[in-house]
N, C-alpha and C. Protein backbone atom coordinates (compact mmCIF):
# COMPACT_ATOMS: atom_id res chain seq x y z
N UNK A 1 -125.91 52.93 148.08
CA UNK A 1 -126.72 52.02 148.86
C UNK A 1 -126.83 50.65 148.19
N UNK A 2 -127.10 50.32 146.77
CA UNK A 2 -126.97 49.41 145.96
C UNK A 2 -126.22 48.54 146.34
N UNK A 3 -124.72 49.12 146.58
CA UNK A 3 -123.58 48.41 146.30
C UNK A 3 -123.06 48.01 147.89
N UNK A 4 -124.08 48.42 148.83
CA UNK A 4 -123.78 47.73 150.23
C UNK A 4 -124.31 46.82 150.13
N UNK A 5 -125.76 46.80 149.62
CA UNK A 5 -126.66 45.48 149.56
C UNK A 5 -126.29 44.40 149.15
N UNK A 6 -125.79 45.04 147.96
CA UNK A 6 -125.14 43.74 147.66
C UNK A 6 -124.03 43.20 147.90
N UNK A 7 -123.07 44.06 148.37
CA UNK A 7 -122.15 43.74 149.42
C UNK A 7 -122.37 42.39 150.41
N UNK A 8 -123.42 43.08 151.20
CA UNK A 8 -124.18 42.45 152.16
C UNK A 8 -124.79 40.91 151.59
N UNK A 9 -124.95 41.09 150.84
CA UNK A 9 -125.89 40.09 150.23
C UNK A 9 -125.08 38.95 149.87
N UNK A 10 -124.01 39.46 149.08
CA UNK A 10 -122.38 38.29 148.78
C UNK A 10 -121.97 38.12 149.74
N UNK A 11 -121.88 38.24 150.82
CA UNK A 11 -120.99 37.49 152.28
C UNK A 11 -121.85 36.75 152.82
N UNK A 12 -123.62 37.58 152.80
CA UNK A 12 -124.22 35.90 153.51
C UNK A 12 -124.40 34.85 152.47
N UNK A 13 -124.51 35.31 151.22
CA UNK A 13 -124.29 33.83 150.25
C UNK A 13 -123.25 33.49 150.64
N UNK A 14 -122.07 33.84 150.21
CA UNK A 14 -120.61 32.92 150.41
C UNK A 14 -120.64 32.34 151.92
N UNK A 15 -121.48 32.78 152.96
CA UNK A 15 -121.30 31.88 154.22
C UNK A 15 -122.12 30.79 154.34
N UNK A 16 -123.42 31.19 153.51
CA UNK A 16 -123.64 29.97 153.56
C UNK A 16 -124.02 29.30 152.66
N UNK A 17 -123.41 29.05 151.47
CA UNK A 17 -123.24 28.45 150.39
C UNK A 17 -121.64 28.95 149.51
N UNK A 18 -120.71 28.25 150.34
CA UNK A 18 -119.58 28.30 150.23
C UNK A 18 -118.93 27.86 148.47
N UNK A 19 -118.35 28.50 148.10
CA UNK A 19 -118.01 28.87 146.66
C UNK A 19 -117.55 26.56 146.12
N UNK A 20 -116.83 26.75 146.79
CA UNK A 20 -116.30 25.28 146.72
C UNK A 20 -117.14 24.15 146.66
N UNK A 21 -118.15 24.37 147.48
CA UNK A 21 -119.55 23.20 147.57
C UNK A 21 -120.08 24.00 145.84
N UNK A 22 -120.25 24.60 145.69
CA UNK A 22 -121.34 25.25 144.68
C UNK A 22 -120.52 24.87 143.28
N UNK A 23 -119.58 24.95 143.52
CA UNK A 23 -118.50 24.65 141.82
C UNK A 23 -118.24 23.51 141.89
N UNK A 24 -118.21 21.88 143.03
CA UNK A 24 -118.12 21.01 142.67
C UNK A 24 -119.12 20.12 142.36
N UNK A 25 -119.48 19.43 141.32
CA UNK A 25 -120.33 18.45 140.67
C UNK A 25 -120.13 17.06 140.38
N UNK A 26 -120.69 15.96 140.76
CA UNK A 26 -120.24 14.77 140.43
C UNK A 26 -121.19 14.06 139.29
N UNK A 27 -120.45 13.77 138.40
CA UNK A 27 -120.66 13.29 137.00
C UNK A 27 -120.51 11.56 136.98
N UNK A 28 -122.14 11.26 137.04
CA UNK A 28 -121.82 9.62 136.93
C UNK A 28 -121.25 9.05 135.78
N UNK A 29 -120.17 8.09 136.34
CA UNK A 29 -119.52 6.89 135.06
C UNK A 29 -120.12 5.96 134.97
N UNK A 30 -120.06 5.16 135.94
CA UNK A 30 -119.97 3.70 135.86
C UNK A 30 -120.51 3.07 137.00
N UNK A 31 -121.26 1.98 136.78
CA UNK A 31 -121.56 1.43 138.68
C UNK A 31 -120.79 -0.16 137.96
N UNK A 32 -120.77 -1.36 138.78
CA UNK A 32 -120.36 -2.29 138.77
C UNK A 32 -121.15 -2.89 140.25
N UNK A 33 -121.73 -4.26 139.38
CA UNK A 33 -122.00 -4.79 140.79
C UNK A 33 -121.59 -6.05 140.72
N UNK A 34 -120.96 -6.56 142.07
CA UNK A 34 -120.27 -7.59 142.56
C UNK A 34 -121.24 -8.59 143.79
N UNK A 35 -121.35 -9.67 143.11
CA UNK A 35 -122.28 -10.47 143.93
C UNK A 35 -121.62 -11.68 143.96
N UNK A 36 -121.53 -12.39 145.39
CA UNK A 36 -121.14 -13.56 145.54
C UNK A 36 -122.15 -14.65 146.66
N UNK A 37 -122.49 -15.99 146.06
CA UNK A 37 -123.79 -15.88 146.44
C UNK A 37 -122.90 -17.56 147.09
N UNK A 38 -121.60 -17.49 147.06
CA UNK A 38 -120.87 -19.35 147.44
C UNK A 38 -119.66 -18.78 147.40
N UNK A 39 -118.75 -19.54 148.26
CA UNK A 39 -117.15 -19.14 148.35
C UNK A 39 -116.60 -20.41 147.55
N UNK A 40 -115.63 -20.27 146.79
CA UNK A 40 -115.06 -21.26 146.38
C UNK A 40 -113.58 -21.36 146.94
N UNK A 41 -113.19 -22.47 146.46
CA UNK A 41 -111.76 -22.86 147.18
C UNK A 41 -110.81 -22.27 146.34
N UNK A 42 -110.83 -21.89 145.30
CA UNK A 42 -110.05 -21.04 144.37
C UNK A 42 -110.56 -19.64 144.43
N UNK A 43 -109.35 -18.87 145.04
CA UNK A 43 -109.78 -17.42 145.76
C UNK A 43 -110.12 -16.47 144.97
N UNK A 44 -109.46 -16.92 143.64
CA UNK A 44 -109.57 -15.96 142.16
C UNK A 44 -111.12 -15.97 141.79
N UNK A 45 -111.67 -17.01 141.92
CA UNK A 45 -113.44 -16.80 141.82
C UNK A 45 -114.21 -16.09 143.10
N UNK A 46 -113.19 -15.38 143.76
CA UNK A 46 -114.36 -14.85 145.14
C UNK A 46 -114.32 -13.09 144.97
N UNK A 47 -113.41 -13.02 143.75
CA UNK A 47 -113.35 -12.15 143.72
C UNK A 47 -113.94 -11.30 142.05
N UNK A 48 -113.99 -10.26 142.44
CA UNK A 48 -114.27 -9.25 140.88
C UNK A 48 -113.32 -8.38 140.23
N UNK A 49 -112.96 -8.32 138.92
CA UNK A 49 -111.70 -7.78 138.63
C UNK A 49 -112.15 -7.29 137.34
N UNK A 50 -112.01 -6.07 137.09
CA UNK A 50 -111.75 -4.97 136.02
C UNK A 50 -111.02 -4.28 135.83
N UNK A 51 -110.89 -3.92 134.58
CA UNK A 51 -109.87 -2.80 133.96
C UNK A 51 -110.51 -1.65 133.39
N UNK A 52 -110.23 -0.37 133.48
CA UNK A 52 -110.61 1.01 133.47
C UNK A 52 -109.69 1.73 133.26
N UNK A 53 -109.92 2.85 132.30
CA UNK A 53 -108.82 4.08 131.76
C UNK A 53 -109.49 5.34 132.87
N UNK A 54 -108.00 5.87 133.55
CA UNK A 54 -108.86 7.18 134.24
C UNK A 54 -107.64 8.01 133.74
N UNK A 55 -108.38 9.52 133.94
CA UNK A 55 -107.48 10.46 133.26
C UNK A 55 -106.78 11.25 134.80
N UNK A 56 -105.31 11.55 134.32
CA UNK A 56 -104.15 12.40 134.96
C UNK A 56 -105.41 13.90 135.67
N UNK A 57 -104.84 14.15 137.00
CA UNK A 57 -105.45 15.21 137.48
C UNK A 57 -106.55 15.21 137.96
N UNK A 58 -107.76 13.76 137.37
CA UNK A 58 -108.87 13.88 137.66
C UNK A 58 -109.09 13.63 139.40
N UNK A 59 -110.42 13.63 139.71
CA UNK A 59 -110.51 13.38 140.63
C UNK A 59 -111.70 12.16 140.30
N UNK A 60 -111.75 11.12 141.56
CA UNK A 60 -113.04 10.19 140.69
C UNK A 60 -113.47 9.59 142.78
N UNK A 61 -115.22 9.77 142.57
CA UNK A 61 -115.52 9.48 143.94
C UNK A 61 -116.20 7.84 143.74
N UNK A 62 -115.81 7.22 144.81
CA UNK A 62 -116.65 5.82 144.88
C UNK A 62 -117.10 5.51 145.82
N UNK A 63 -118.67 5.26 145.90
CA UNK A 63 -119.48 5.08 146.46
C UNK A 63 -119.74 3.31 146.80
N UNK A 64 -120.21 2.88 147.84
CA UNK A 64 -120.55 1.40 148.15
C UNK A 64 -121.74 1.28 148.44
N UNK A 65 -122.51 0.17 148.53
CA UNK A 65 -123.43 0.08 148.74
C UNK A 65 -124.34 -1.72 149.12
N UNK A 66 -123.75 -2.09 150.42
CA UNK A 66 -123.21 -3.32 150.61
C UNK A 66 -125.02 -3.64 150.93
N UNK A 67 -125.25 -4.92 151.28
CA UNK A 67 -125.97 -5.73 152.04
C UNK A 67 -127.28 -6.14 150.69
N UNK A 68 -126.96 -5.89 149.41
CA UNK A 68 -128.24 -6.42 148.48
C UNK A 68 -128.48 -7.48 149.34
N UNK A 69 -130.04 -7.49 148.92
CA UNK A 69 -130.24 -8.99 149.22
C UNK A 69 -129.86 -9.44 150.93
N UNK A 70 -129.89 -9.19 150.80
CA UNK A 70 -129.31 -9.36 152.89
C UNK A 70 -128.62 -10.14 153.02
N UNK A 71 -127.18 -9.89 152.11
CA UNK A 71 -126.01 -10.18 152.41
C UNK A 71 -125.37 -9.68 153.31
N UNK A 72 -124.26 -10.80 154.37
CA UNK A 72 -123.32 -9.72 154.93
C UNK A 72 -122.34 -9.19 154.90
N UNK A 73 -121.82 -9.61 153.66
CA UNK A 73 -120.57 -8.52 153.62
C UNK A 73 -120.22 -7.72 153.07
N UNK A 74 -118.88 -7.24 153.65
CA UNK A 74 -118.62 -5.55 152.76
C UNK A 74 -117.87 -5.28 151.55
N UNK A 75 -118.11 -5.22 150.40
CA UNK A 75 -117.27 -4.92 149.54
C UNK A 75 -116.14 -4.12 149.73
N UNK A 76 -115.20 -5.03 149.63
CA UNK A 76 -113.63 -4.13 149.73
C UNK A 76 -113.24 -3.87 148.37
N UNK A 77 -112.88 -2.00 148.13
CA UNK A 77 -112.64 -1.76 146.23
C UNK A 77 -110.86 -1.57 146.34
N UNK A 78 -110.62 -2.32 146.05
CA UNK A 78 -109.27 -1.67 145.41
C UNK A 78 -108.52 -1.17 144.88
N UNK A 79 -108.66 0.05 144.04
CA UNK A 79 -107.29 0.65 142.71
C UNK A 79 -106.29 -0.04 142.82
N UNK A 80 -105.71 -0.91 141.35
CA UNK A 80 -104.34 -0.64 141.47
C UNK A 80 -103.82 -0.47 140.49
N UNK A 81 -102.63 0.36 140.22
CA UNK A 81 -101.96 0.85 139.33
C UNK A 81 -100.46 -0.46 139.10
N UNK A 82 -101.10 -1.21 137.86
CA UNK A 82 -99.87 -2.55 137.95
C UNK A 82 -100.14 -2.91 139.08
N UNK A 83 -99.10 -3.67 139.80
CA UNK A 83 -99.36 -4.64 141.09
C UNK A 83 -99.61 -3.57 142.52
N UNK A 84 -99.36 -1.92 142.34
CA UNK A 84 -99.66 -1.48 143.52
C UNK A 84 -100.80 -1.09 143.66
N UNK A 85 -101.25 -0.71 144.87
CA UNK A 85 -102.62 -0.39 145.24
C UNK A 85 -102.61 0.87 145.69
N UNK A 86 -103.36 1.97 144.81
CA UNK A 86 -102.87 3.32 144.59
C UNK A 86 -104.48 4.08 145.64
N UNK A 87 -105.10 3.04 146.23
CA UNK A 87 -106.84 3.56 146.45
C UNK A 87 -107.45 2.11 147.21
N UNK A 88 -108.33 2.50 148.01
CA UNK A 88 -108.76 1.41 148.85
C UNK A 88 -109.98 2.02 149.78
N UNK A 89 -110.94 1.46 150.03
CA UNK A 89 -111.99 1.79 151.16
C UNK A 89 -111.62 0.73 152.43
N UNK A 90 -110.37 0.13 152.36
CA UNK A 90 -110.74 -0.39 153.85
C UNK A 90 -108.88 0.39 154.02
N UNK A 91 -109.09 0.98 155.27
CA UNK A 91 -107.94 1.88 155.41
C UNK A 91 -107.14 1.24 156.78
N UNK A 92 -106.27 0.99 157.45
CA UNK A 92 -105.78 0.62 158.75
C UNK A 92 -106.94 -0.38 159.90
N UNK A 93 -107.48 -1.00 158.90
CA UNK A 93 -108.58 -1.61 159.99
C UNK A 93 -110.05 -1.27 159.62
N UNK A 94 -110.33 0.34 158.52
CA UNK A 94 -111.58 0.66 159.03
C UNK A 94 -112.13 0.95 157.28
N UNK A 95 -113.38 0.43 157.48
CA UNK A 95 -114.04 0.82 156.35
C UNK A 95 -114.73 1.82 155.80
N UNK A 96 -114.47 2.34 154.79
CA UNK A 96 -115.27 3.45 154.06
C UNK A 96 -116.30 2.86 153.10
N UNK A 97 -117.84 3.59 153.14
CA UNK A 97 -118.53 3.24 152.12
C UNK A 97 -118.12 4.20 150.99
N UNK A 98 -117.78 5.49 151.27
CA UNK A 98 -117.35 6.69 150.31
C UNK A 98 -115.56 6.83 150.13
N UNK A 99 -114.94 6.78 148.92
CA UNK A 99 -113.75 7.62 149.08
C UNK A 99 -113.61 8.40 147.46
N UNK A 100 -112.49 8.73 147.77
CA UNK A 100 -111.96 9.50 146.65
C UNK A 100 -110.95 9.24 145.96
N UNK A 101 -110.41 9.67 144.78
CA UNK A 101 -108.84 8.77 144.03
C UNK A 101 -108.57 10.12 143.55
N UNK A 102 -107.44 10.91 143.54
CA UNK A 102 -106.89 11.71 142.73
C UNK A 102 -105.78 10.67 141.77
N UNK A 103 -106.35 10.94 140.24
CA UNK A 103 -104.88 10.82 139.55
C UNK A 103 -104.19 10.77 139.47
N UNK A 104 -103.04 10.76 139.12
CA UNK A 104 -102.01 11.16 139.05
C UNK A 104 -101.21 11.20 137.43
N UNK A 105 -101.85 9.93 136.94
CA UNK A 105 -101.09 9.77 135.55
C UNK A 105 -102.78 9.29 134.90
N UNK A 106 -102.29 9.46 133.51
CA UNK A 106 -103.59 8.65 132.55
C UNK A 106 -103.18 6.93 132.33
N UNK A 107 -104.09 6.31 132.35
CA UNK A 107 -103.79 5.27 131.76
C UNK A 107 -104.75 4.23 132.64
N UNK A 108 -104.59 3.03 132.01
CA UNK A 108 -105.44 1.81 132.61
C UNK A 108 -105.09 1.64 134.02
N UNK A 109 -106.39 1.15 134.84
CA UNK A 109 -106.39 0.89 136.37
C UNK A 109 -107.28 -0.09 136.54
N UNK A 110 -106.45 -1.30 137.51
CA UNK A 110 -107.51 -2.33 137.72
C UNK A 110 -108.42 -1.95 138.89
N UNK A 111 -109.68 -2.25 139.07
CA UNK A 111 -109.79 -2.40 140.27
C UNK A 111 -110.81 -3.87 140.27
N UNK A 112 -110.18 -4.36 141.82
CA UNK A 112 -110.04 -5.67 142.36
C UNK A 112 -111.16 -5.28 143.17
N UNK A 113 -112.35 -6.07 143.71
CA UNK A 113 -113.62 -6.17 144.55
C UNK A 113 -113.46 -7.58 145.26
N UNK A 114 -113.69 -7.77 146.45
CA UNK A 114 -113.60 -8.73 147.33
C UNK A 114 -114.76 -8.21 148.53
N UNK A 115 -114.93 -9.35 149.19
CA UNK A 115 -115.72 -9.18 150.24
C UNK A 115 -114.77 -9.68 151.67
N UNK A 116 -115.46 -8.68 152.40
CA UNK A 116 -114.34 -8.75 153.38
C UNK A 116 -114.33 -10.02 154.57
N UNK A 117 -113.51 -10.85 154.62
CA UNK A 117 -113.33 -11.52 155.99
C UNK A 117 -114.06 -13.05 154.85
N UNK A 118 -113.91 -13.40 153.93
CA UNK A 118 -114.12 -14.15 152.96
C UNK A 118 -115.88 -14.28 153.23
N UNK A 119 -116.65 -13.47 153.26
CA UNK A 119 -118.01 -13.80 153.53
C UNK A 119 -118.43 -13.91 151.66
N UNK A 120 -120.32 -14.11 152.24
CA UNK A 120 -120.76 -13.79 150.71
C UNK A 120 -121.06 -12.39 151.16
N UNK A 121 -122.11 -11.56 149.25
CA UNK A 121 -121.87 -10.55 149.80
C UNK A 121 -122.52 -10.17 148.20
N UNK A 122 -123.40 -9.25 148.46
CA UNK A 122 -123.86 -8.50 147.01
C UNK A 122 -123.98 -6.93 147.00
N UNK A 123 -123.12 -6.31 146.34
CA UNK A 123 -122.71 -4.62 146.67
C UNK A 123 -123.21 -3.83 145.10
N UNK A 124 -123.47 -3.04 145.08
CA UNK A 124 -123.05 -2.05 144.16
C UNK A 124 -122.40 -0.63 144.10
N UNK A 125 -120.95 -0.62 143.64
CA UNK A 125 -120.01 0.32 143.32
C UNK A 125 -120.30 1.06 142.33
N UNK A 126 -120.07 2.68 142.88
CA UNK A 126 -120.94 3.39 141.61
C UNK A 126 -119.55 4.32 141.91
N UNK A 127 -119.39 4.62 140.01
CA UNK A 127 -117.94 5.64 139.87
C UNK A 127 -118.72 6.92 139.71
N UNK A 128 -117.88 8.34 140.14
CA UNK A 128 -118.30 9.82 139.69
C UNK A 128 -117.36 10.06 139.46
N UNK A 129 -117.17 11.24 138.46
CA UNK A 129 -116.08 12.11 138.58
C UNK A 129 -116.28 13.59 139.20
N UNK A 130 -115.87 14.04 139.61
CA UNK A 130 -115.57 15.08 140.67
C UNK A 130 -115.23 16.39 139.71
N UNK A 131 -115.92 17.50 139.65
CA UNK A 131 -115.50 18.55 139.16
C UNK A 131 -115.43 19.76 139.56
């Protein structure tokens, strides 16, 4: 009888608290915030640019968090690995406040912050890693 119960008991946990939600955890890194409060005529000042080591395999989630201050625009994040762009929240037209980056290799990654459609714009980007 024991061993139905608990039978019983492991299938309605696993239905509804699915093994996958329960084993993944996000581990804060890093936030970065990008504020632009004037556009300049030199495009290299409208923008925010860092360099970051991420590790092979990982997974890493980024979060947005646009309108500080009652700004209107949207922080666009970029990954890029050297000159390509390996990660992005604005996808075919459409924006994400949330995405995700799987790895692939270790090593340094820029990522580039802009606001979209050249507005101003005060955001904060917050890194996790995914486990």
């Amino acid at each position: 009888m024991k061993k139905i119960l608990y039978l019983i008991f492991t299938i309605i946990f696993i239905q509804l608290f699915p093994t996958e939600a329960l084993a993944q955890k996000e581990i804060f890194m890093k936030e970065f915030q990008f504020e632009l409060k004037k556009l300049s005529d030199n495009q290299y000042e409208n923008e925010y640019f860092l360099t970051i080591t991420l590790n092979k395999n990982s997974l890493y989630k980024f979060t947005v968090l646009n309108h500080i201050g009652d700004f209107p625009g949207n922080a666009v994040v970029e990954i890029l690995e050297g000159d390509k762009v390996v990660a992005t929240n604005f996808v075919n037209g459409k924006y994400y406040e949330k995405f995700m980056f799987k790895c692939t290799k270790t090593g340094f990654y820029d990522i580039l912050i802009h606001f979209d459609d050249n507005r101003l714009g005060s955001s904060l980007i917050k890194l996790f890693l995914v486990q």
